[in-house]
Protein backbone atom coordinates (compact mmCIF):
# COMPACT_ATOMS: atom_id res chain seq x y z
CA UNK A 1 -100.42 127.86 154.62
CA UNK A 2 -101.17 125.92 157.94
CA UNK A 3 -102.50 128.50 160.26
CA UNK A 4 -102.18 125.92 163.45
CA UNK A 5 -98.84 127.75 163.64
CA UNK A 6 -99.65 131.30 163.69
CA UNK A 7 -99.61 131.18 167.69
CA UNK A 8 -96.08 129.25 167.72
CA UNK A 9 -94.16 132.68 167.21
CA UNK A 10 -96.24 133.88 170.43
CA UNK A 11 -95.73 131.45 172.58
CA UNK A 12 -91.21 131.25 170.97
CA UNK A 13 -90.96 134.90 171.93
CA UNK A 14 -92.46 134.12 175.24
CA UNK A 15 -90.26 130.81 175.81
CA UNK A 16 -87.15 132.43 175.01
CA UNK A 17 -87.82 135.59 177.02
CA UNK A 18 -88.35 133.77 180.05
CA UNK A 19 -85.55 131.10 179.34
CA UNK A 20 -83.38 134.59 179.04
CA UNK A 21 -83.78 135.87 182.58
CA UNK A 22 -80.08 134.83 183.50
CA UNK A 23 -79.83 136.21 186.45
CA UNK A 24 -76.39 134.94 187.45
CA UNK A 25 -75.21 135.20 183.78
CA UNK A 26 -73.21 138.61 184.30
CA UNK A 27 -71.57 137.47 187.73
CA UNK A 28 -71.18 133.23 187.88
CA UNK A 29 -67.58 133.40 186.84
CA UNK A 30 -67.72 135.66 190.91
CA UNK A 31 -69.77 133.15 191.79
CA UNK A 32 -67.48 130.85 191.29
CA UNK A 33 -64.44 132.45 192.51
CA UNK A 34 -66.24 133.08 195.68
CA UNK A 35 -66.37 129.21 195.66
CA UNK A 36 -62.18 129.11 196.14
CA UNK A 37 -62.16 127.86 192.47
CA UNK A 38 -58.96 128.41 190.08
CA UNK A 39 -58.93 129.81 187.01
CA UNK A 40 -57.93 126.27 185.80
CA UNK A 41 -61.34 124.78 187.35
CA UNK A 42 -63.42 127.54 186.25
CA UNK A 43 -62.06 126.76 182.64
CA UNK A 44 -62.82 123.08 183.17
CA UNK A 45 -65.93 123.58 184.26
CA UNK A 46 -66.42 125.75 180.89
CA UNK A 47 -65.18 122.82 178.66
CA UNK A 48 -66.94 120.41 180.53
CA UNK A 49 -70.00 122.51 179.36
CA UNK A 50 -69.30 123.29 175.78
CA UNK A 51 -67.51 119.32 175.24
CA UNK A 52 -71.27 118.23 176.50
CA UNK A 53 -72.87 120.51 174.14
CA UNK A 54 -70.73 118.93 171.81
CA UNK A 55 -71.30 115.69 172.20
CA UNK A 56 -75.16 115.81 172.46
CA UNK A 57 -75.73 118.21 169.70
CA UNK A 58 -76.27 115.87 166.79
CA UNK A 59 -78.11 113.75 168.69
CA UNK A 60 -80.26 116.33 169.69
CA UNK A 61 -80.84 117.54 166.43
CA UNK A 62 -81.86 114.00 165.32
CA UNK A 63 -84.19 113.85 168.13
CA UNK A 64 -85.91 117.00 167.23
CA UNK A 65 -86.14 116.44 163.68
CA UNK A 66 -87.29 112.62 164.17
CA UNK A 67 -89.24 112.70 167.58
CA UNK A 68 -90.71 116.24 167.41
CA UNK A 69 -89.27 119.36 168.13
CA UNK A 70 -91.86 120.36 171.18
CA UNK A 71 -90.91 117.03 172.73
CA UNK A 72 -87.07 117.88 172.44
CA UNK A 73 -87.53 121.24 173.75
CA UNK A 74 -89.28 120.25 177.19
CA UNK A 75 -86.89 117.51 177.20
CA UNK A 76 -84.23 120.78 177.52
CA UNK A 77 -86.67 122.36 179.99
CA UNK A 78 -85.92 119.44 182.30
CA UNK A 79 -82.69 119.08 182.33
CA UNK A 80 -82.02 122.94 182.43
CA UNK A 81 -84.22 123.03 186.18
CA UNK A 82 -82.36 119.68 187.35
CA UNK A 83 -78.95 121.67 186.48
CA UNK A 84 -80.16 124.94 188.44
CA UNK A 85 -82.01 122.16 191.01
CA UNK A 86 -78.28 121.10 191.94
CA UNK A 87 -76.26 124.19 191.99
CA UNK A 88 -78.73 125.89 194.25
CA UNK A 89 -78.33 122.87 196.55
CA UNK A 90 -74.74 121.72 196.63
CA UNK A 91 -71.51 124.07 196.39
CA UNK A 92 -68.80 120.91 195.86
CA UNK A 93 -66.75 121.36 192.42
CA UNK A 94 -67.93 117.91 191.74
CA UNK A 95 -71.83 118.66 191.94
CA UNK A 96 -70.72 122.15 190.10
CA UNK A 97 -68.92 119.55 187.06
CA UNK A 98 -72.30 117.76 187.12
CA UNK A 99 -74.71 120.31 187.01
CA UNK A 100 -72.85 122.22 184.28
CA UNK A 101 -72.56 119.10 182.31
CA UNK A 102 -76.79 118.77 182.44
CA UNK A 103 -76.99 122.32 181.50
CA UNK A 104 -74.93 121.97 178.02
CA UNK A 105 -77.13 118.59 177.81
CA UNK A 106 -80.36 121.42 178.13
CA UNK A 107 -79.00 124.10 175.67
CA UNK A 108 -77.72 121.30 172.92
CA UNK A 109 -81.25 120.06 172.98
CA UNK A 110 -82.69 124.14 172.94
CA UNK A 111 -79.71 125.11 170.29
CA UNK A 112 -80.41 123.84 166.60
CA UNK A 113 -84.30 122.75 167.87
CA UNK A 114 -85.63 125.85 168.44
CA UNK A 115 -84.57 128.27 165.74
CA UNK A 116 -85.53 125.47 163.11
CA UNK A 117 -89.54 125.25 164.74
CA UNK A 118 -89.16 128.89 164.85
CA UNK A 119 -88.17 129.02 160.90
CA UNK A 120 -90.43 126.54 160.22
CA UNK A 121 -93.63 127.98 161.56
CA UNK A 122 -93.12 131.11 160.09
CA UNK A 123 -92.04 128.44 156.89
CA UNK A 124 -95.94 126.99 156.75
CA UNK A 125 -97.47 130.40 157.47
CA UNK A 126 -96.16 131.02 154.40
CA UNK A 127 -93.65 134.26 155.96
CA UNK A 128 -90.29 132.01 155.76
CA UNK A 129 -88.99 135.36 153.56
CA UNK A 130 -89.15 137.03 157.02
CA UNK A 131 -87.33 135.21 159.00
CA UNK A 132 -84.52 137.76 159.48
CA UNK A 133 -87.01 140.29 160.76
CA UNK A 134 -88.80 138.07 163.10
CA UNK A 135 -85.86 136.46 164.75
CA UNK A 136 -84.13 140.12 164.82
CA UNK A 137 -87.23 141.38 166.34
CA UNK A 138 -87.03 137.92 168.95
CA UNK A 139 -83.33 138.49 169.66
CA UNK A 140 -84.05 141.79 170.48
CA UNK A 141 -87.03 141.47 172.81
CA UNK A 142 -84.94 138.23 174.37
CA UNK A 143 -81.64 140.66 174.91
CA UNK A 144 -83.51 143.07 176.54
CA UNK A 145 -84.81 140.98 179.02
CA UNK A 146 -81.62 139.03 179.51
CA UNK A 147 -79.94 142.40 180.10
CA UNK A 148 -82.46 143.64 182.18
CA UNK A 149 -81.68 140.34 184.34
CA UNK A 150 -77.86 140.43 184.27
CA UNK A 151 -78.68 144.33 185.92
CA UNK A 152 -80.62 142.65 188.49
CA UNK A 153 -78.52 139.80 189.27
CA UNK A 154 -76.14 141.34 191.93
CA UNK A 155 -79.05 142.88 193.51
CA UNK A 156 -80.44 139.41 193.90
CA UNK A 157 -76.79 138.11 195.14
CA UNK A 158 -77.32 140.79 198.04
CA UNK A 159 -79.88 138.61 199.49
CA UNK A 160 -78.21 135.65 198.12
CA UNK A 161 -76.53 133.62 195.47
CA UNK A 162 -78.75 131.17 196.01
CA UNK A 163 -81.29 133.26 195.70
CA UNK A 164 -80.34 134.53 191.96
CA UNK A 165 -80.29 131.08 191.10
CA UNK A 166 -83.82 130.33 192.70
CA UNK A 167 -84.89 133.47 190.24
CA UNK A 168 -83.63 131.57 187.56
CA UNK A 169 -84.95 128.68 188.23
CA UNK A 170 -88.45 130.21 188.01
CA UNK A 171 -88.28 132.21 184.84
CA UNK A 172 -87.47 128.24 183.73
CA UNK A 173 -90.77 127.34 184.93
CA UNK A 174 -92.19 129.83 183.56
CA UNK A 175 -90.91 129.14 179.82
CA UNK A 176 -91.68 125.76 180.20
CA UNK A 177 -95.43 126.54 180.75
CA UNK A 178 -95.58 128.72 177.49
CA UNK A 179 -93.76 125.94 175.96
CA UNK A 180 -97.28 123.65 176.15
CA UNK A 181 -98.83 125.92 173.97
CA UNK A 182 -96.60 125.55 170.90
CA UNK A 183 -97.90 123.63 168.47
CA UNK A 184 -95.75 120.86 167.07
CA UNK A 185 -96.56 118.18 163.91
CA UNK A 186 -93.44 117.12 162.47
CA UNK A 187 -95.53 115.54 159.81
CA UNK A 188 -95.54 118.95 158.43
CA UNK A 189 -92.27 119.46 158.10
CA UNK A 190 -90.87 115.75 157.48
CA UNK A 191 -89.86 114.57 154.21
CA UNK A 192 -90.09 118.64 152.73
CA UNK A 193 -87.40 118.33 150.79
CA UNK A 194 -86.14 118.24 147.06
CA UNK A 195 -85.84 114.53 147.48
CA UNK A 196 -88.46 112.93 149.26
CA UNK A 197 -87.24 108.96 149.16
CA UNK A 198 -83.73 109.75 150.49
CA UNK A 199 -83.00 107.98 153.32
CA UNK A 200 -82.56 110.25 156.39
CA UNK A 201 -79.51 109.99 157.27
CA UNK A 202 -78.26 109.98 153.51
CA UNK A 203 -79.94 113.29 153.24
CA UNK A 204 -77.88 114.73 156.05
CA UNK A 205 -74.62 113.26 153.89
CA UNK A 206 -75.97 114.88 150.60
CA UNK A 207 -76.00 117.97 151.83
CA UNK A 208 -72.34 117.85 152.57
CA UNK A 209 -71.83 116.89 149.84
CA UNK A 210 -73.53 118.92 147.87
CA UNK A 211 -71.87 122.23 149.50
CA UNK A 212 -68.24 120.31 149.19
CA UNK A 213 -67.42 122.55 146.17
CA UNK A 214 -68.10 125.60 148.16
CA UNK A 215 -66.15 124.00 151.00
CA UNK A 216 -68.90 125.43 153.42
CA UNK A 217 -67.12 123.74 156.59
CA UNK A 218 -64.11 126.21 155.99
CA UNK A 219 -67.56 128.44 156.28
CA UNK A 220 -68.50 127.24 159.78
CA UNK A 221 -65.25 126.47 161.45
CA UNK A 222 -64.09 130.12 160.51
CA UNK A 223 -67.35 132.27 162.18
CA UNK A 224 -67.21 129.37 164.67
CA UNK A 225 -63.66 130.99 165.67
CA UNK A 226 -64.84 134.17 166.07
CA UNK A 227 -67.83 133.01 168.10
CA UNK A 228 -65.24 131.28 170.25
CA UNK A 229 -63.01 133.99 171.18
CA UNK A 230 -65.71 136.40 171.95
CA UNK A 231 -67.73 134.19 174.11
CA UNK A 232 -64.20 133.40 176.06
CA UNK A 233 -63.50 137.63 176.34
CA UNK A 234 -67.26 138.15 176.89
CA UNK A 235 -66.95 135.72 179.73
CA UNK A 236 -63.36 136.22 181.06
CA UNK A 237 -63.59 140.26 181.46
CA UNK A 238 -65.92 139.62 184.80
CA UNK A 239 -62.23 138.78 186.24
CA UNK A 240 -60.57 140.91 183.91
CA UNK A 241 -63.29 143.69 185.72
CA UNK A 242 -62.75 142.20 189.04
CA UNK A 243 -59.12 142.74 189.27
CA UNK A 244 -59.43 146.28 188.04
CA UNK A 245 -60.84 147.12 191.47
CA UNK A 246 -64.59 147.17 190.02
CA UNK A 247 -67.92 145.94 192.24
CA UNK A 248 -69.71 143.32 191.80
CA UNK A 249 -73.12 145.55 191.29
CA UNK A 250 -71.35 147.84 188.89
CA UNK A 251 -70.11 144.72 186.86
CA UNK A 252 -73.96 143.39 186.56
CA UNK A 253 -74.64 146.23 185.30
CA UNK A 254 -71.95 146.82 182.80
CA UNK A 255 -73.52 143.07 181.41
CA UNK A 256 -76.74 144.06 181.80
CA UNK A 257 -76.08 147.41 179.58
CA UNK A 258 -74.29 144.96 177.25
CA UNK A 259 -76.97 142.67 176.87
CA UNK A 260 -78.97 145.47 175.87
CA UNK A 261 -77.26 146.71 173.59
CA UNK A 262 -76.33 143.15 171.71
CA UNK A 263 -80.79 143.34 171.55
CA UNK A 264 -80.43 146.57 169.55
CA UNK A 265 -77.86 144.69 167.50
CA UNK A 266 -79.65 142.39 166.25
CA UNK A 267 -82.31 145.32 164.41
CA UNK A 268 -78.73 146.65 163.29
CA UNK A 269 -77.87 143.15 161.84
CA UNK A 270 -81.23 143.21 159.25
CA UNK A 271 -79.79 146.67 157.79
CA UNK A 272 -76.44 145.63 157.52
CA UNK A 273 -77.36 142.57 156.06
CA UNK A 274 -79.26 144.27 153.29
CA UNK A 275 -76.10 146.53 152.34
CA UNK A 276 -73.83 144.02 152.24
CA UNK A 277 -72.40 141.02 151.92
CA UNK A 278 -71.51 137.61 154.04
CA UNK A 279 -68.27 137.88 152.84
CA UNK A 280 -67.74 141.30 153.84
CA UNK A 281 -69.27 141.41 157.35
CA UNK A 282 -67.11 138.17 157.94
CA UNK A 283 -63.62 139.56 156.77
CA UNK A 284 -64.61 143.38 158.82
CA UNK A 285 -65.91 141.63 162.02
CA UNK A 286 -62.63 139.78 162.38
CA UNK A 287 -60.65 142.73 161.29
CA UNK A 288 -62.26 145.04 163.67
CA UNK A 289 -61.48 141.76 166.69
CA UNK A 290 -57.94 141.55 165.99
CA UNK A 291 -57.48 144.89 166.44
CA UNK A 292 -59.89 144.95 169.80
CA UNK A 293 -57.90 141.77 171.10
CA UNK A 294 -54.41 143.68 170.81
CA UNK A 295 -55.31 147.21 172.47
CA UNK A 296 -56.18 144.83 175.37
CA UNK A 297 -52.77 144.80 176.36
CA UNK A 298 -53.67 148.49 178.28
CA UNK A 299 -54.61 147.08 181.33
CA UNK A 300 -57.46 150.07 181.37
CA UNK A 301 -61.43 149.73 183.02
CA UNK A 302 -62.22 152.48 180.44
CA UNK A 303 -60.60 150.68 177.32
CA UNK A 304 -61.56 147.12 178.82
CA UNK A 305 -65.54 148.36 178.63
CA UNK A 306 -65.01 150.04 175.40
CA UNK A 307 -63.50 147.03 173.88
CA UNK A 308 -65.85 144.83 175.49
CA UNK A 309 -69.02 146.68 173.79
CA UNK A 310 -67.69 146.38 169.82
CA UNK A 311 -66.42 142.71 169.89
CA UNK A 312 -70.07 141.91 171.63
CA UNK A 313 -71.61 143.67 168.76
CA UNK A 314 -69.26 142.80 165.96
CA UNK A 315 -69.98 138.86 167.35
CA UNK A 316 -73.69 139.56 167.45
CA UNK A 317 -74.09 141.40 164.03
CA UNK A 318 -71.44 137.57 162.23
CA UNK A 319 -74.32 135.46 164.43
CA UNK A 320 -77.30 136.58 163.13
CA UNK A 321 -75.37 136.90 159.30
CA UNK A 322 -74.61 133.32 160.00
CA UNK A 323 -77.45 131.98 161.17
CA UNK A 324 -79.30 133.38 157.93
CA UNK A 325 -76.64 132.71 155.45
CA UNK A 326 -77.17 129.10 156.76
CA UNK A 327 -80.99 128.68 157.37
CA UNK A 328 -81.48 129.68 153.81
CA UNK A 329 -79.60 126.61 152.50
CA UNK A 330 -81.59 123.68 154.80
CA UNK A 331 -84.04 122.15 153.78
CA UNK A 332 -87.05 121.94 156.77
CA UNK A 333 -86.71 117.65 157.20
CA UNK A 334 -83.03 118.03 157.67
CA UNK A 335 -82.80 121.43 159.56
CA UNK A 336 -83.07 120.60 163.52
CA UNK A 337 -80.22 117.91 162.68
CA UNK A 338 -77.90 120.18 160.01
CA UNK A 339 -78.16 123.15 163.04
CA UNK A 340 -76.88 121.01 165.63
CA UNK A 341 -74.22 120.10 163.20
CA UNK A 342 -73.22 123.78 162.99
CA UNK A 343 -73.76 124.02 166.36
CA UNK A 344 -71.47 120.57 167.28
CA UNK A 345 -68.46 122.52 165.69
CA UNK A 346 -68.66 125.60 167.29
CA UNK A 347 -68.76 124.18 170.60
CA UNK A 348 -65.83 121.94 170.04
CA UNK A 349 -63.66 125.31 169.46
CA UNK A 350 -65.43 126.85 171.99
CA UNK A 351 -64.42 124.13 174.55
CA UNK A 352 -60.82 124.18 173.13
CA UNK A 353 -60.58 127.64 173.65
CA UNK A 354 -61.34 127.42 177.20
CA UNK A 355 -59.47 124.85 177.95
CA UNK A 356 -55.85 126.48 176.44
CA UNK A 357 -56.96 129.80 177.42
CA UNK A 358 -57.88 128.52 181.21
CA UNK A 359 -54.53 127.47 181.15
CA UNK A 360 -53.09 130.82 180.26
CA UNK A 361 -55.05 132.52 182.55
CA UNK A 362 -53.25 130.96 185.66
CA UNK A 363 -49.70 131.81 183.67
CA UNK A 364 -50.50 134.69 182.97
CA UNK A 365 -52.13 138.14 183.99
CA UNK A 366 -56.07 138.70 182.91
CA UNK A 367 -55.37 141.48 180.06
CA UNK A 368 -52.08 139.29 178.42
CA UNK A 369 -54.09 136.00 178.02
CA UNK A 370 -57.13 138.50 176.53
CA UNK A 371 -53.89 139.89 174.15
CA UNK A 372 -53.85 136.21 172.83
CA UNK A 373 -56.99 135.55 171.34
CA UNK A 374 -55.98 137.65 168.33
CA UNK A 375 -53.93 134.17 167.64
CA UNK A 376 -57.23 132.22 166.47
CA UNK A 377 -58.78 135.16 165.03
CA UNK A 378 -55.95 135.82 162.60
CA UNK A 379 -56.46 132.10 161.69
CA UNK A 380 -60.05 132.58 161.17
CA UNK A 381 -59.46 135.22 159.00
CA UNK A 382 -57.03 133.15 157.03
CA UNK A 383 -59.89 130.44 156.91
CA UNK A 384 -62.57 132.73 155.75
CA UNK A 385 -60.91 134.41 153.26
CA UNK A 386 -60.15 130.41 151.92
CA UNK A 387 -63.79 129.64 152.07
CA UNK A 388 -64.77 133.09 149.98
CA UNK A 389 -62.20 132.33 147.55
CA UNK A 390 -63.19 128.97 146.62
CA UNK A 391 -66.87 130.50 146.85
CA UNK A 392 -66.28 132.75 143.95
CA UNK A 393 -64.16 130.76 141.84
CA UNK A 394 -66.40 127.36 142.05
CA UNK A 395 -69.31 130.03 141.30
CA UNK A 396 -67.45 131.86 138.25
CA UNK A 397 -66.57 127.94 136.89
CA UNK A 398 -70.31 127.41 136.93
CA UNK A 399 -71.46 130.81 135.47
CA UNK A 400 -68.77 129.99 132.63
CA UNK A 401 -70.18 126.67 131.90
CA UNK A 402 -73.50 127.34 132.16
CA UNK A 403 -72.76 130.64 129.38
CA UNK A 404 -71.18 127.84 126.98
CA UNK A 405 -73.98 125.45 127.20
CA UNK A 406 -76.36 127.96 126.15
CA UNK A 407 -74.34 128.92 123.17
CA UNK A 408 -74.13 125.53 122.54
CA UNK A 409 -77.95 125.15 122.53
């Protein structure tokens, strides 16, 4: 047990809850708009964001697992206030493109780096059977806060959109000083693995392989689906709201109520896990999408909200699943790399969803292009159920050899 780390999950609550307070997250898509920016633009700018996260995210991962993961977190922290540096000082599209381009740099180099320090200091304390609870309890506290800023954002925008930025940029600050505190030896964690003289790299291949017979890529791309799709809607209904005749305040709010509750989803996500399995809160979370995704079609405020609330929760309750399903099976040398791996393929779907969707969205009125995301949900749910299947039946081959052999013996 190293207790140099028993201050790291500290000083990672009080990163991320300052890296949280988004003030602008619950009204940039108005923000934007306000600009004189299409729907088209906005959904470039969007890909341009996720297409960067996706092109930096192994490399990221690398970074943190090879350079340090402190190091590749304040390296984040930079880029993050040079993204919010431009925004608040230049309103061109092409100074927009740039600055959202050095924020999916930022969150590619926060993404797979920080949950793996975070499960590896509670790892050499010894507590790595807890991670569940203490990144439920973190995504809770982190929610809160970022819902509590979404709530304050239009207030903010009254004074000035700069200003809401200029918040932001701040609370940055601010997580960047608790950030110094952490304490970061990737001695500890290097080379912890079941084969100590692999090659890096090779180690990254093995595990691949390893999981090919499980076909744990059907796995990721599936949940990576869902992810997409409810990010787009989660995103999206600000216009969707906007064209329904609601304010901007009461549309902050709405998010900031939202963000809340996806907080209190994550202590829901530790009981549910514990009742049941992967399998099943995969197959039920898409289930209960589809059928969120088609009501849609009732160009309602009332049903919008509703509809809004359970496919935030039903993506936040997969998430956290996910996240654990997959921690579990990484070993700690590997882990910052593997995660940005996971992380690489969601935001490849998530940038293809915004760019077809974008396109929609100019075709096509705000509730119909919502109506269409049940498309790639029903094809998750065709990949999922794929991935489970070939789960069970590689497991049932080995339980069936494994019952001979010892007869044999």
């Amino acid at each position: 047990m190293n207790k140099k780390y028993n201050k790291n999950i500290l000083y990672l609550c009080l990163f991320e809850s300052f890296l949280s307070m988004t003030f602008q997250r619950g009204i940039f898509i108005l923000f934007l708009i306000s600009l004189g920016l299409t729907n088209s633009k906005i959904g470039l700018l969007q890909s341009a964001l996720f297409f960067t996260i996706f092109l930096s995210e192994i490399p990221t991962g690398i970074v943190g697992d090879k350079l340090g993961r402190k190091k590749t977190l304040i390296m984040g922290i930079i880029l993050n206030i040079a993204s919010l540096v431009i925004i608040i000082s230049y309103n061109s599209f092409i100074m927009i493109f740039i600055s959202f381009i050095l924020e999916g740099i930022a969150m590619a180099f926060f993404s797979g780096t920080g949950s793996a320090l975070f499960y590896d200091s509670l790892k050499l304390m010894g507590k790595e059977e807890k991670y569940l609870k203490y990144s439920g309890n973190m995504g809770t506290l982190t929610n809160i806060i970022m819902g509590l800023s979404i709530a304050i954002g239009p207030f903010l925008k009254d004074i000035s959109w700069q200003f809401v930025y200029k918040s932001n940029l701040v609370a940055v600050l601010c997580s960047g000083v608790f950030l110094l505190f952490v304490y970061d030896n990737k001695e500890d964690y290097a080379g912890k693995s079941d084969s100590e003289d692999v090659p890096f790299f090779k180690e990254i291949t093995n595990f691949f392989k390893e999981n090919r017979k499980f076909k744990l890529e059907l796995f990721i791309i599936g949940t990576s689906i869902i992810e997409a799709t409810s990010a787009y809607y989660y995103i999206l209904c600000q216009s969707l709201f906007g064209s329904q005749d609601i304010s901007i305040k009461k549309i902050g709010i709405i998010y900031g109520v939202l963000q809340i509750m996806s907080g209190l989803m994550y202590k829901l996500a530790i009981s549910i896990n514990s009742k049941y399995t992967i399998s099943k809160i995969s197959i039920y979370s898409i289930m209960v999408s589809i059928i969120g995704f088609s009501i849609i079609i009732f160009d309602n405020s009332l049903l919008t909200l509703v509809t809004l609330l359970i496919i935030t929760a039903i993506s936040d309750i997969l998430y956290i699943s996910k996240d654990n399903y997959i921690q579990k099976s990484i070993s700690s040398n590997i882990r910052g790399s593997l995660l940005s791996i996971v992380s690489f393929i969601t935001s490849v779907i998530i940038g293809m969803v915004y760019l077809i969707f974008g396109k929609l969205g100019d075709v096509f009125t705000p509730n119909l292009t919502m109506v269409f995301l049940v498309v790639p949900n029903i094809l998750a749910l065709v990949i999922l159920n794929r991935y489970f299947k070939f789960k069970n039946t590689s497991k049932n081959i080995y339980l069936k050899n494994l019952t001979l052999m010892e007869k044999n013996d």
